[in-house]
Protein backbone atom coordinates (compact mmCIF):
# COMPACT_ATOMS: atom_id res chain seq x y z
CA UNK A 1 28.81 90.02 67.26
CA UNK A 2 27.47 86.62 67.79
CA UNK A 3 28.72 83.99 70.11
CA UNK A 4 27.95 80.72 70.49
CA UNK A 5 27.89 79.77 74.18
CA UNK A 6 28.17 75.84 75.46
CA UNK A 7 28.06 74.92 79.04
CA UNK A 8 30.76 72.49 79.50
CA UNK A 9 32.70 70.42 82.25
CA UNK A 10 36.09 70.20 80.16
CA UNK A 11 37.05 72.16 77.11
CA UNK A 12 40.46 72.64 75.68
CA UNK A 13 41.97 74.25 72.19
CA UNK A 14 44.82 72.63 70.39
CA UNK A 15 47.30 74.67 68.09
CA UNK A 16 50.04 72.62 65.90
CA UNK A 17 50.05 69.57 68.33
CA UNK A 18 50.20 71.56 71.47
CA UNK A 19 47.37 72.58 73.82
CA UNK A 20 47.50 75.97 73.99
CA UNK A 21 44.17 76.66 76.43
CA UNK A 22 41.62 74.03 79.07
CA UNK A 23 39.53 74.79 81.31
CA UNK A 24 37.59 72.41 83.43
CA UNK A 25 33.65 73.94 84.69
CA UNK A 26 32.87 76.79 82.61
CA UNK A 27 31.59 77.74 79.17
CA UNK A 28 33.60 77.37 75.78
CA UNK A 29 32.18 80.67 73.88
CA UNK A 30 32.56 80.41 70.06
CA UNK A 31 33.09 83.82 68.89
CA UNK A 32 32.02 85.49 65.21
CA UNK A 33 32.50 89.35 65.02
CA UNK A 34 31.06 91.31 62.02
CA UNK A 35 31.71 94.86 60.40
CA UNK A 36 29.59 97.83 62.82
CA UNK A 37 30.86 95.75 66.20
CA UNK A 38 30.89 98.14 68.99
CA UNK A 39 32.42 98.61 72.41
CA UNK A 40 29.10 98.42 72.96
CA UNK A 41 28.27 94.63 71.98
CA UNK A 42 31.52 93.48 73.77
CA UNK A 43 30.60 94.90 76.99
CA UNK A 44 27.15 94.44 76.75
CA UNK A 45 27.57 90.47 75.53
CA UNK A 46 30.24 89.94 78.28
CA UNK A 47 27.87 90.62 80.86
CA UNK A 48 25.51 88.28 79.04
CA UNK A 49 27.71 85.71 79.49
CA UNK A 50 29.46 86.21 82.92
CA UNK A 51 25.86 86.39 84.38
CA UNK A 52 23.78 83.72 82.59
CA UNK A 53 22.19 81.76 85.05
CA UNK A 54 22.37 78.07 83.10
CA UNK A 55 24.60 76.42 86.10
CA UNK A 56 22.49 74.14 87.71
CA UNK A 57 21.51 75.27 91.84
CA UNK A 58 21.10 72.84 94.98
CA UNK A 59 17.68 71.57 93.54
CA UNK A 60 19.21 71.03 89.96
CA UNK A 61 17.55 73.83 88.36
CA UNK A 62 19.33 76.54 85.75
CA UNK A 63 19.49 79.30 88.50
CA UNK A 64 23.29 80.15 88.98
CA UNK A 65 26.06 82.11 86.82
CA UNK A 66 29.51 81.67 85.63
CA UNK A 67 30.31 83.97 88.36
CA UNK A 68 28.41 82.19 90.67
CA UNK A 69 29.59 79.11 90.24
CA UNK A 70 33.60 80.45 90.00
CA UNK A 71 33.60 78.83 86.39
CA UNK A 72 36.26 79.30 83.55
CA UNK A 73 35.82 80.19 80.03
CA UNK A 74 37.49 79.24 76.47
CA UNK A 75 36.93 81.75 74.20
CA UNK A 76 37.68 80.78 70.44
CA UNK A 77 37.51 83.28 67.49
CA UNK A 78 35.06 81.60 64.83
CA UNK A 79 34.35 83.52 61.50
CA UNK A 80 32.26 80.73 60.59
CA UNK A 81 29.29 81.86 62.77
CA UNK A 82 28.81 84.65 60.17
CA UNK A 83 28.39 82.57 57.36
CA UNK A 84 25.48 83.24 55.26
CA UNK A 85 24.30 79.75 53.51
CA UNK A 86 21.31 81.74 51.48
CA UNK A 87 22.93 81.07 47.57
CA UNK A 88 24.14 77.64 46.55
CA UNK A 89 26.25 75.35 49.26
CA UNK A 90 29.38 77.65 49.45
CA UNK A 91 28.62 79.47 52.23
CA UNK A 92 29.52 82.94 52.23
CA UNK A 93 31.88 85.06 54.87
CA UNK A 94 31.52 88.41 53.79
CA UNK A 95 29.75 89.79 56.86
CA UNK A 96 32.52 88.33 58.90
CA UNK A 97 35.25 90.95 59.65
CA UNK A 98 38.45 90.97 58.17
CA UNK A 99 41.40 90.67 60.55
CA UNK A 100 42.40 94.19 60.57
CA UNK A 101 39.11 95.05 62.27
CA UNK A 102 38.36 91.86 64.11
CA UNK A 103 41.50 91.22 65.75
CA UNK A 104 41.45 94.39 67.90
CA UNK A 105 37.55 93.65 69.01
CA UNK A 106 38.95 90.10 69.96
CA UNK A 107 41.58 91.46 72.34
CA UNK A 108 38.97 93.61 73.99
CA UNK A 109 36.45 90.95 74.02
CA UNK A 110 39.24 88.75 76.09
CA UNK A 111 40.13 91.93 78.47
CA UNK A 112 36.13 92.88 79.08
CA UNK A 113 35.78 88.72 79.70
CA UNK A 114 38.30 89.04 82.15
CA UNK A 115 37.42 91.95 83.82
CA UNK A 116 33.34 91.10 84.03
CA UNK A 117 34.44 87.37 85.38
CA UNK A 118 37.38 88.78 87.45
CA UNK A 119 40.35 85.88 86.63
CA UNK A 120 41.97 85.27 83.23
CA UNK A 121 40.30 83.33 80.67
CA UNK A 122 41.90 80.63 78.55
CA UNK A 123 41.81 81.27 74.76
CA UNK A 124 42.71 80.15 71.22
CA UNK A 125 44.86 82.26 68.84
CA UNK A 126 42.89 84.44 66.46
CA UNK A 127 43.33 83.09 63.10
CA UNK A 128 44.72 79.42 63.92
CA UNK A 129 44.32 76.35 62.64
CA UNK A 130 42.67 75.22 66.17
CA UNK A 131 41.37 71.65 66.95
CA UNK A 132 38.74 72.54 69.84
CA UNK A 133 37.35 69.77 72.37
CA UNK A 134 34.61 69.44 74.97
CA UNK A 135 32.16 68.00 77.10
CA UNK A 136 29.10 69.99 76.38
CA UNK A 137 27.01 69.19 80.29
CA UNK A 138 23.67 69.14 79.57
CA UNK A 139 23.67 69.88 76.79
CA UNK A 140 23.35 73.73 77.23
CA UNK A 141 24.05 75.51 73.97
CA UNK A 142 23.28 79.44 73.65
CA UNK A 143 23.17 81.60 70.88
CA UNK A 144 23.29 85.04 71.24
CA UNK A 145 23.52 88.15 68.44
CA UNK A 146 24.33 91.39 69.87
CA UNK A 147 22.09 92.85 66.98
CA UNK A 148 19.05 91.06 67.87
CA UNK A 149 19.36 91.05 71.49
CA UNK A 150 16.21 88.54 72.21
């Protein structure tokens, strides 16, 4: 599982002309999930997110959470993150999971987001032509792979 994590101070998702999630302080978290995904990386990457301290404190330095700072989040389903650019300039998807699998990991990603942050969280619809916008504040951009764990 690998998300893509961007501190922002607006975010919002856009399905056939209508905005369908927004959020104002938070993080917009790009999502990719791959074949092998566990309950494991969903919990364990949910806390990773909930709890990274990249909000600034009092003295404008990265100290304070999502939780801390009673932020929102926009989580977006992105096969994309799993593409693998190594032959030619058509990137590949095949490490991406298929619907079948990935669909059920999203809907537990969202519940375990919701749970670890303790409010709803504003999302896109798995699958959807989506039109996503932000103000990335900072910039602070995260990656993080659940199977490298750095």
């Amino acid at each position: 599982m690998r998300g893509v994590i961007q501190r922002v101070t607006r975010a919002s998702v856009t399905i056939d002309g209508k905005i369908h999630g927004e959020i104002k302080n938070g993080l917009l978290v790009l999502l990719g999930i791959e074949n092998g995904d566990t309950h494991e990386d969903i919990e364990w990457l949910s806390s990773k997110i909930v709890n990274l301290r990249i909000f600034n404190d009092e003295n404008g330095v990265m100290n304070i959470s999502l939780k801390d700072v009673k932020g929102d989040i926009l989580l977006i389903s992105q096969f994309t993150l799993h593409a693998s650019t190594k032959k030619g300039n058509r990137p590949s998807y095949i490490r991406a999971s298929k619907p079948d699998i990935a669909i059920p990991i999203y809907e537990k990603m969202i519940s375990q987001l919701s749970s670890d942050l303790g409010k709803e969280i504003q999302m896109g619809i798995f699958g959807a032509d989506m039109k996503v916008e932000l103000l990335n504040d900072g910039p602070v951009t995260i990656i993080i792979d659940t199977k490298s764990k750095e």
